[in-house]
C-alpha atoms as a PDB file:
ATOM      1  CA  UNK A   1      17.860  33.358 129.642  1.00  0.00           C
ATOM      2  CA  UNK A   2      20.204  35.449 131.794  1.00  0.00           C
ATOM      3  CA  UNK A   3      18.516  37.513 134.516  1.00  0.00           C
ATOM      4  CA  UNK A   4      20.954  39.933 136.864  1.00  0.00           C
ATOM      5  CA  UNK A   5      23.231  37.072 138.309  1.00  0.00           C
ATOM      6  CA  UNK A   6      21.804  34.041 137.048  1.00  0.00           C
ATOM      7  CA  UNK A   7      21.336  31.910 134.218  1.00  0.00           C
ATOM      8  CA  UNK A   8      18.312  30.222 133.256  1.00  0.00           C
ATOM      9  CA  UNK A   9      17.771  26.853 131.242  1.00  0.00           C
ATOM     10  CA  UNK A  10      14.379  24.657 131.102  1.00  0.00           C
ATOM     11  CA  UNK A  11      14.218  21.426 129.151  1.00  0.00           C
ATOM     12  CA  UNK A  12      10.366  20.000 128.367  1.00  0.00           C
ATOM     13  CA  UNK A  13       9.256  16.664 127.343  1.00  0.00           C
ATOM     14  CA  UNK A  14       6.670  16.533 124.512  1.00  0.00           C
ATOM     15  CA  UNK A  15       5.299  13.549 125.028  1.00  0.00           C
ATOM     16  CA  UNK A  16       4.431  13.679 128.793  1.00  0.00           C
ATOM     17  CA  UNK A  17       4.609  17.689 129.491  1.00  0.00           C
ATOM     18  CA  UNK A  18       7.682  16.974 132.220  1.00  0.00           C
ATOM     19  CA  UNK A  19       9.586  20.232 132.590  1.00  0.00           C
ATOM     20  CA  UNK A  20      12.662  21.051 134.751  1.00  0.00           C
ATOM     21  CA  UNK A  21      14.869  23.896 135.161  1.00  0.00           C
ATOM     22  CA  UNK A  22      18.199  24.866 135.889  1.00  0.00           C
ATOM     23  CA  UNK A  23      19.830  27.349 137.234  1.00  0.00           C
ATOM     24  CA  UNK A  24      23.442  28.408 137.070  1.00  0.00           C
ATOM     25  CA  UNK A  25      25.662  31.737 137.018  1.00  0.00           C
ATOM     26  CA  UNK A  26      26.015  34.175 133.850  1.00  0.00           C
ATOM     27  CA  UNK A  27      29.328  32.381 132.854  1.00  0.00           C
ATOM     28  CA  UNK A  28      28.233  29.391 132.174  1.00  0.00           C
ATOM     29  CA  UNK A  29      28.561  28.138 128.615  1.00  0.00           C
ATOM     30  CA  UNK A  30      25.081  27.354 127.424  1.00  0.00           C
ATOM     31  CA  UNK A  31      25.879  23.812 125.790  1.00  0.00           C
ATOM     32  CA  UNK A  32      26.519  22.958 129.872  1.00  0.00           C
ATOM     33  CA  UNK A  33      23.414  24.262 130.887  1.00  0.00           C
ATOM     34  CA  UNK A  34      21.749  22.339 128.515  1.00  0.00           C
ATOM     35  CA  UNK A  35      23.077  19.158 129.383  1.00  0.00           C
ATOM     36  CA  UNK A  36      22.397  19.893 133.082  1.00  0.00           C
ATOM     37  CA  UNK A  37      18.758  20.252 131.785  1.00  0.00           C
ATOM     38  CA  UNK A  38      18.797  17.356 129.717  1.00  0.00           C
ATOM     39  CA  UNK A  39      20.461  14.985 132.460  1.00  0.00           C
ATOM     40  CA  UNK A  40      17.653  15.834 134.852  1.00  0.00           C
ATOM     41  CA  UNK A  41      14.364  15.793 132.531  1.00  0.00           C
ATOM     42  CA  UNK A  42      15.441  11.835 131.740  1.00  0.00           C
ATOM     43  CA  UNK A  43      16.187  11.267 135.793  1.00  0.00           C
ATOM     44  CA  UNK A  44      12.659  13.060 136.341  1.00  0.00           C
ATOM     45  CA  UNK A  45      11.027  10.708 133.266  1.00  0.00           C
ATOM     46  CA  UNK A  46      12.795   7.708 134.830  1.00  0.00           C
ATOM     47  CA  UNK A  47      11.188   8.254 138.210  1.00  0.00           C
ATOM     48  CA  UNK A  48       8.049   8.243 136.765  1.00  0.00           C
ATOM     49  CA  UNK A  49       7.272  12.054 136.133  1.00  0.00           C
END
């Protein structure tokens, strides 16, 4: 979701309800975002949550 200057992306966990969110600027291609999001949801899973 793009709001004035920046870019949002949030990536949630099913099973355990873990979400995290990015943040990034308009031009970012959205694939990127999403593996932003994606790389930190399974480093906040690893770490327990």
């Amino acid at each position: 979701m793009t709001r004035g200057n920046a870019t949002r992306c949030a990536a949630i966990d099913v099973a355990t309800g873990v979400e995290v969110v990015v943040v990034g600027p308009p031009s970012a291609i959205e694939t990127q975002l999403k593996a932003v999001a994606l790389r930190k949801l399974r480093a906040r899973i690893a770490r327990g949550g």
